[in-house]
Protein backbone atom coordinates (compact mmCIF):
# COMPACT_ATOMS: atom_id res chain seq x y z
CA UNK A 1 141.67 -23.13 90.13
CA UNK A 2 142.66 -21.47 93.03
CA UNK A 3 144.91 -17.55 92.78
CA UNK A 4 148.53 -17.82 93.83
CA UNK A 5 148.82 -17.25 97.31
CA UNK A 6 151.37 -13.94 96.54
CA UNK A 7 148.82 -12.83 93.98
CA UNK A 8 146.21 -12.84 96.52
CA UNK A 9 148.08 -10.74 99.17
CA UNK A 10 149.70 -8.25 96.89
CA UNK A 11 145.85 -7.64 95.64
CA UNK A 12 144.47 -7.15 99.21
CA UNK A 13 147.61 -4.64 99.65
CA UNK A 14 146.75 -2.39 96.29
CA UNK A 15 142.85 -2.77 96.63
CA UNK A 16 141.46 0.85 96.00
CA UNK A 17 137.87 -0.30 96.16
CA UNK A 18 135.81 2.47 97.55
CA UNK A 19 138.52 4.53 98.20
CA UNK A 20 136.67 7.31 96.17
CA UNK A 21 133.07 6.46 96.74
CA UNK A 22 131.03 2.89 95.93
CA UNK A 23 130.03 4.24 92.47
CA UNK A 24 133.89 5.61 91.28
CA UNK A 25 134.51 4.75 88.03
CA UNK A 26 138.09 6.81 87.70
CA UNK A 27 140.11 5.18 89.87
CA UNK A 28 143.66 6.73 90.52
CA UNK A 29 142.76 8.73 87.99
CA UNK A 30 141.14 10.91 90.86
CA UNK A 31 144.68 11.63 92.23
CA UNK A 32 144.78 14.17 89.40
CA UNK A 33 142.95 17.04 90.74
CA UNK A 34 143.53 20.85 90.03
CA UNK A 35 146.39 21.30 91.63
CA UNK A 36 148.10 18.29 90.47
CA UNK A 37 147.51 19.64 87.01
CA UNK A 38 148.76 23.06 87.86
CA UNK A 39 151.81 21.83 89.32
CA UNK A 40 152.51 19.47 85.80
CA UNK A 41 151.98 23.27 83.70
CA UNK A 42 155.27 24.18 85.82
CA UNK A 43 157.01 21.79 84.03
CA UNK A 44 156.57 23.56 80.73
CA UNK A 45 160.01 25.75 80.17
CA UNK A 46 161.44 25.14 76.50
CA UNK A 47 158.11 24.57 74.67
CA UNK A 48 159.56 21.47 73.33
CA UNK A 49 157.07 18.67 72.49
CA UNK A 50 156.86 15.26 71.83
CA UNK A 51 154.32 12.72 70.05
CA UNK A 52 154.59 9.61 71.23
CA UNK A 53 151.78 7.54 69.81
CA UNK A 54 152.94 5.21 66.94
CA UNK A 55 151.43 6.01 63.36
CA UNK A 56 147.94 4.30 62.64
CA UNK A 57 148.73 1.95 59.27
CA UNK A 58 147.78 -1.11 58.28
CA UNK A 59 151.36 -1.93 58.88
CA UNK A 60 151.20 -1.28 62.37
CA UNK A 61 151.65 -3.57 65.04
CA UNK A 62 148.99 -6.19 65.33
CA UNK A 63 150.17 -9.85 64.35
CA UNK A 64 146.62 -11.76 64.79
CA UNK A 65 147.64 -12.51 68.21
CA UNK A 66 144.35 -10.74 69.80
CA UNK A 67 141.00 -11.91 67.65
CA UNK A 68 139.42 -8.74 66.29
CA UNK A 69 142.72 -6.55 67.22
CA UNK A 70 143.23 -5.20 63.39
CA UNK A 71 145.72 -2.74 62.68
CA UNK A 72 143.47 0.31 60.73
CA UNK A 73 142.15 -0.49 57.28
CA UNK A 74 142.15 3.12 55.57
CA UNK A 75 139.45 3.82 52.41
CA UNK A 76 138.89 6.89 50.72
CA UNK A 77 135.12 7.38 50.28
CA UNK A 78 134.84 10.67 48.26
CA UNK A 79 137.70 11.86 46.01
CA UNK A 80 137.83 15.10 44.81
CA UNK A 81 134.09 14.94 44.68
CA UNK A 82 132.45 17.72 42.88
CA UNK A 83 129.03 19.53 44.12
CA UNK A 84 128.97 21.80 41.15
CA UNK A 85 129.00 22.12 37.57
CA UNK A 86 131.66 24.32 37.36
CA UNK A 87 135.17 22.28 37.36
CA UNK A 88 136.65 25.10 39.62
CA UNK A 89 134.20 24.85 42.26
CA UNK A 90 135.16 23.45 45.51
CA UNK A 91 135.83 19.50 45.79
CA UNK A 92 136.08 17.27 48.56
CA UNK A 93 137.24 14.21 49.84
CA UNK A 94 136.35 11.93 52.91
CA UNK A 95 137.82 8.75 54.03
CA UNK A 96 136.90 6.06 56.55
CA UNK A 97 138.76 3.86 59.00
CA UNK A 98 138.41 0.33 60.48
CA UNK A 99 140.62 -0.58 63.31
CA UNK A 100 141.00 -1.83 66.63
CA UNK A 101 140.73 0.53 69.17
CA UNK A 102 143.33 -0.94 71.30
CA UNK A 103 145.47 -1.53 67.94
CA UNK A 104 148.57 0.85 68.42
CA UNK A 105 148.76 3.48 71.08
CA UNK A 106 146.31 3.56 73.55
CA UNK A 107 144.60 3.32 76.79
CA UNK A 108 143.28 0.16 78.95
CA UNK A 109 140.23 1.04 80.47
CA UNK A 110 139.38 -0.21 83.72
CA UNK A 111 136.64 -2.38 81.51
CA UNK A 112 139.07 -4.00 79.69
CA UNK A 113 139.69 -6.72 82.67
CA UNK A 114 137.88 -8.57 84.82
CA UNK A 115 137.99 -11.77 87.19
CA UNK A 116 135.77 -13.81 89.91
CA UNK A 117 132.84 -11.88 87.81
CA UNK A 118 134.21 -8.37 88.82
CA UNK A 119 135.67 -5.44 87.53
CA UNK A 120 137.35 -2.08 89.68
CA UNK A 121 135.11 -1.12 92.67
CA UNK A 122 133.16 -4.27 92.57
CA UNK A 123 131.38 -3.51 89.51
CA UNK A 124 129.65 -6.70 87.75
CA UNK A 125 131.40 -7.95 84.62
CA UNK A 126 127.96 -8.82 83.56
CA UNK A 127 128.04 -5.15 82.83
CA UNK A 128 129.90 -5.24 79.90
CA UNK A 129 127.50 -6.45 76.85
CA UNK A 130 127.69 -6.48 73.15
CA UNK A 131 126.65 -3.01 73.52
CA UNK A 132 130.23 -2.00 75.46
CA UNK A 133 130.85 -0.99 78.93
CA UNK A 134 128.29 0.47 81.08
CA UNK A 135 130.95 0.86 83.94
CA UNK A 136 134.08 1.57 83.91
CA UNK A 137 134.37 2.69 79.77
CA UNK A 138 136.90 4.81 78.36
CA UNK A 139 134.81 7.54 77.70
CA UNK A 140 134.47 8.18 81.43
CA UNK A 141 137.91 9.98 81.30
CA UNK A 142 136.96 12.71 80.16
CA UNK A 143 140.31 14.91 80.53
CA UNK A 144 144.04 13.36 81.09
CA UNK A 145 146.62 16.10 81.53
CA UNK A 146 149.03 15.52 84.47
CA UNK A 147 152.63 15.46 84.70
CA UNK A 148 154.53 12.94 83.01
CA UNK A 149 157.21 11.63 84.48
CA UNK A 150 159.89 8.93 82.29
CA UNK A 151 161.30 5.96 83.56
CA UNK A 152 164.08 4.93 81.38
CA UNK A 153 164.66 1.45 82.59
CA UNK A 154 166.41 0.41 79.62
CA UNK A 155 169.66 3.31 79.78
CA UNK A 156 169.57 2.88 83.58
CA UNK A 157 170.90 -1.12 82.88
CA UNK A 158 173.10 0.72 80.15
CA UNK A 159 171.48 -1.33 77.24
CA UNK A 160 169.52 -0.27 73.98
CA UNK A 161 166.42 -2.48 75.42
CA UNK A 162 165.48 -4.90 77.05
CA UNK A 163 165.23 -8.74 77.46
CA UNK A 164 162.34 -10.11 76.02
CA UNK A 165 160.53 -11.77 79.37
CA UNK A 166 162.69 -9.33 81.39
CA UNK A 167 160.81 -8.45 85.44
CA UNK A 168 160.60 -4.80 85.92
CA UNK A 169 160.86 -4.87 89.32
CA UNK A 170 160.11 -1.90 91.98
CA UNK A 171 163.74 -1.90 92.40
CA UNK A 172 164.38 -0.75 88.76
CA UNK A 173 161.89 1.73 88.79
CA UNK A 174 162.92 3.25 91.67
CA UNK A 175 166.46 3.10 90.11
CA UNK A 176 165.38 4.48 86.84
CA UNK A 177 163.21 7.80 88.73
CA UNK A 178 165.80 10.86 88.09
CA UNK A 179 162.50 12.97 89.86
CA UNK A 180 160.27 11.77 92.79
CA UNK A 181 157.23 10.66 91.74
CA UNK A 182 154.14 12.04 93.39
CA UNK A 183 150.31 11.26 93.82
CA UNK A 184 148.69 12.10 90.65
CA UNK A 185 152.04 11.75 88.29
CA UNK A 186 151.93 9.63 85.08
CA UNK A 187 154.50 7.49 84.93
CA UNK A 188 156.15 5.79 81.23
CA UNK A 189 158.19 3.19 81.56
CA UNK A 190 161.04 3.00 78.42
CA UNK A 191 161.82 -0.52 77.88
CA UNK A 192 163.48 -0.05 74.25
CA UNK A 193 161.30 -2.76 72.79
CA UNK A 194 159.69 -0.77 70.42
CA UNK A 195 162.92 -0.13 68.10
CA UNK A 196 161.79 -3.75 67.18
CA UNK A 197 158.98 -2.28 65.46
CA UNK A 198 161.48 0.25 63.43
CA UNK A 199 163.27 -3.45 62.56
CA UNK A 200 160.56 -4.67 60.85
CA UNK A 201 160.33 -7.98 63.84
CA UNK A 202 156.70 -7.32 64.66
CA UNK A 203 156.73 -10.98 66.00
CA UNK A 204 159.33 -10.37 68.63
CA UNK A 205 158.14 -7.19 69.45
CA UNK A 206 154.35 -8.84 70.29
CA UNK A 207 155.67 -12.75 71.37
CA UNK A 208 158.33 -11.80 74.31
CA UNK A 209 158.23 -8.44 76.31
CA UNK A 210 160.05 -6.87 79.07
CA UNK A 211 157.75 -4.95 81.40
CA UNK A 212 156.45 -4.79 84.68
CA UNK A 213 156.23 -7.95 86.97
CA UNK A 214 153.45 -8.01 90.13
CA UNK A 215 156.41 -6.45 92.79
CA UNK A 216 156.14 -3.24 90.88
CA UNK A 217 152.42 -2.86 91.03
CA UNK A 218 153.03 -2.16 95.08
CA UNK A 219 155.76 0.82 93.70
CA UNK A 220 152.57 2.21 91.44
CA UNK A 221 150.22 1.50 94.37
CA UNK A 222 153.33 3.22 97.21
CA UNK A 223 153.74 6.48 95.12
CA UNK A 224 150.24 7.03 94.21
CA UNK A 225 150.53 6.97 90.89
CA UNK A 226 147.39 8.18 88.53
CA UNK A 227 148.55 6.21 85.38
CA UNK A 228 151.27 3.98 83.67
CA UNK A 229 152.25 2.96 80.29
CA UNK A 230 155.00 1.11 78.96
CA UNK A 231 156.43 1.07 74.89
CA UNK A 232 155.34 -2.73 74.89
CA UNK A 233 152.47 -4.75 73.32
CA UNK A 234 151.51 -6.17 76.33
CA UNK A 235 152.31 -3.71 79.40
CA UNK A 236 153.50 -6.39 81.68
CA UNK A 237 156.39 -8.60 81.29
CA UNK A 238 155.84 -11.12 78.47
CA UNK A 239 155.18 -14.51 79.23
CA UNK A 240 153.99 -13.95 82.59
CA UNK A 241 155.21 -14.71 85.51
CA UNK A 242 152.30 -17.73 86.43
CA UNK A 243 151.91 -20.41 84.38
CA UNK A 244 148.82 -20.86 85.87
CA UNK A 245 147.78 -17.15 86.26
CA UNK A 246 147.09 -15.15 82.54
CA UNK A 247 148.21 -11.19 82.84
CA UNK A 248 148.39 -10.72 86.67
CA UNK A 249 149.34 -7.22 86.36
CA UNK A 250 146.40 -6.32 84.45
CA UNK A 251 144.55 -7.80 87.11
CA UNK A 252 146.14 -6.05 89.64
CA UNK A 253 146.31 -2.82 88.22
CA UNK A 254 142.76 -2.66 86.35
CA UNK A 255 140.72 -4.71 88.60
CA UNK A 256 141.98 -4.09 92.47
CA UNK A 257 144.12 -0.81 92.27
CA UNK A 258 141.58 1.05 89.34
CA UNK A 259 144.54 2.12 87.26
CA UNK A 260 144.59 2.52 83.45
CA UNK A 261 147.42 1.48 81.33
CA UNK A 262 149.09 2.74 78.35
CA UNK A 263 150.56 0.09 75.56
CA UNK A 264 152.66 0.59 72.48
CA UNK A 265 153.88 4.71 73.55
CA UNK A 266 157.21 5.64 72.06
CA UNK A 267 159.03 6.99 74.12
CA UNK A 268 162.12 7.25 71.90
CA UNK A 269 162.71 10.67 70.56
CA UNK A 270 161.40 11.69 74.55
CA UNK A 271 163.93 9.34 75.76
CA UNK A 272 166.78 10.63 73.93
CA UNK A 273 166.16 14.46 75.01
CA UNK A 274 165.48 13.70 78.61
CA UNK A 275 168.91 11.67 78.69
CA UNK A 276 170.66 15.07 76.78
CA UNK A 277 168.97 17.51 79.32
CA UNK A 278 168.84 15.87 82.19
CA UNK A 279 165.23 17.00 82.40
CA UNK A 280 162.72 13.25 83.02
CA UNK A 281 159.49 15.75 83.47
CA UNK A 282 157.14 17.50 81.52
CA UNK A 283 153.39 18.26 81.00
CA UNK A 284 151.38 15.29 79.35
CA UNK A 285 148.30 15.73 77.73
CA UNK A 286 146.87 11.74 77.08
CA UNK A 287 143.28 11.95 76.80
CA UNK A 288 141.73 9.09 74.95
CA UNK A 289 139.44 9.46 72.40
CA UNK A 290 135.91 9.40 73.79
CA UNK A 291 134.46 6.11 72.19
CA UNK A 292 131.21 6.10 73.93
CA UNK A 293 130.95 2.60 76.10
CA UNK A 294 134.56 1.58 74.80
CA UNK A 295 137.21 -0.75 76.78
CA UNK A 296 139.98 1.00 75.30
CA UNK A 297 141.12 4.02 73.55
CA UNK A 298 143.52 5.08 70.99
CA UNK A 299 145.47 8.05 71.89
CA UNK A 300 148.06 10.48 70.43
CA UNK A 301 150.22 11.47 73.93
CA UNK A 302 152.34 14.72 73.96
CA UNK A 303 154.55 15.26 76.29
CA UNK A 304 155.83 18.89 76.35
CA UNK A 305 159.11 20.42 78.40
């Protein structure tokens, strides 16, 4: 089936293949160098931080929809165990976990998605095997500290969140920046959809999504930005916008630009203080956990002002 004509010339516009060398595996993640991280450390002047990964349960937010996807299954595999004779002797426990790695908060890699047999920078698909990645893993990123800069779509339209199915468009983000963004900048988009979560509708949060459309993968691509993530299931907007064309934006962003994405970050208690101070930057340590040959990564974001 052949790509939608408008797919096929916004993907020529954000192609970043080779822009760092033939055998990059980083992406725009390069546009965080030194200084870039420096700069984000400025940013730190109340101490104040801020988790924003979601709690890993087995009541998180998984619905079935992805095979294999499970919200964590938590065991205990030593209680109080005792190494000693003596019943005041130290004890221990140990537990276990089973879970997706792309179950909750976490990271895209630029393995996660591929088409036409490729992945970022040309790299075969055929390199991804039953034994993971060989290009373009997780694990690659090896540090993710940057600043952070919020997007609150959602209070810029004056609502609690958005429309399921609702286009972020590079017109809203550019609406929603209170700071310019810069080359290397992390940028997370607030949609509100996650209070559905809080609500208990796990099947509205994961069926219908707002989120960003193709048009504002040229804003990511214009301002140079290292990373995105959104506080929705999917990222982009939910359905998407081809019937005929399944998760362009992933394409777009993982395959031709080389840019991770962050899913299912909440951004509320962030949200709220940035909209009481005025203040929409900070330092944000994301690194995902290194899972050796991995497509994705969980990861506990802090943002700190």
């Amino acid at each position: 089936m052949p790509l939608p004509e408008d797919f096929v010339d916004l993907a020529r516009e954000v192609n970043n293949w080779g822009r760092w060398g033939d055998e990059d595996e980083l992406g725009t993640l390069n546009l965080i160098t030194p200084e870039v991280t420096a700069r984000a450390a400025s940013c730190v002047r109340t101490g104040k931080t801020f988790g924003l990964g979601l709690s890993l349960s087995e009541d998180g937010p998984q619905i079935g929809a992805v095979p294999g996807r499970i919200n964590p299954v938590h065991r205990m595999t030593q209680v109080n165990a005792a190494f000693f004779e003596d019943p005041d002797a130290i004890r221990f426990s140990d537990d276990v976990v089973e879970m997706g790695l792309q179950c909750a908060t976490h990271w895209d890699a630029l393995s996660h998605a591929s088409y036409k047999g490729t992945l970022y920078n040309g790299f075969p698909a055929e390199s991804i095997t039953e034994d993971g990645a060989a290009r373009c893993s997780s694990d690659r990123i090896r540090t993710l500290v940057s600043r952070g800069v919020l997007l609150d779509v959602a209070r810029t339209k004056s609502v609690e969140r958005l429309d399921g199915g609702y286009v972020i468009t590079s017109d809203d983000l550019e609406q929603a920046a209170r700071v310019d963004v810069r080359p290397g900048d992390v940028v997370l988009i607030r949609t509100g959809h996650i209070q559905l979560l809080a609500s208990g509708d796990k099947r509205g949060y994961g069926m219908r999504a707002p989120g960003p459309g193709m048009d504002a993968v040229r804003w990511f691509r214009r301002h140079d930005v290292a990373a995105a993530a959104t506080d929705t299931m999917s990222f982009e907007v939910f359905p998407c916008e081809h019937d005929d064309l399944f998760f362009p934006v992933h394409l777009l962003d993982l395959v031709e630009m080389g840019m991770i994405q962050g899913q299912n970050f909440d951004l509320e208690e962030l949200a709220a203080d940035c909209a009481d101070d005025g203040v929409y930057e900070f330092l944000l340590e994301a690194t995902p956990d290194p899972f050796l040959k991995a497509v994705g990564a969980p990861v506990q974001p802090i943002a700190v002002k």
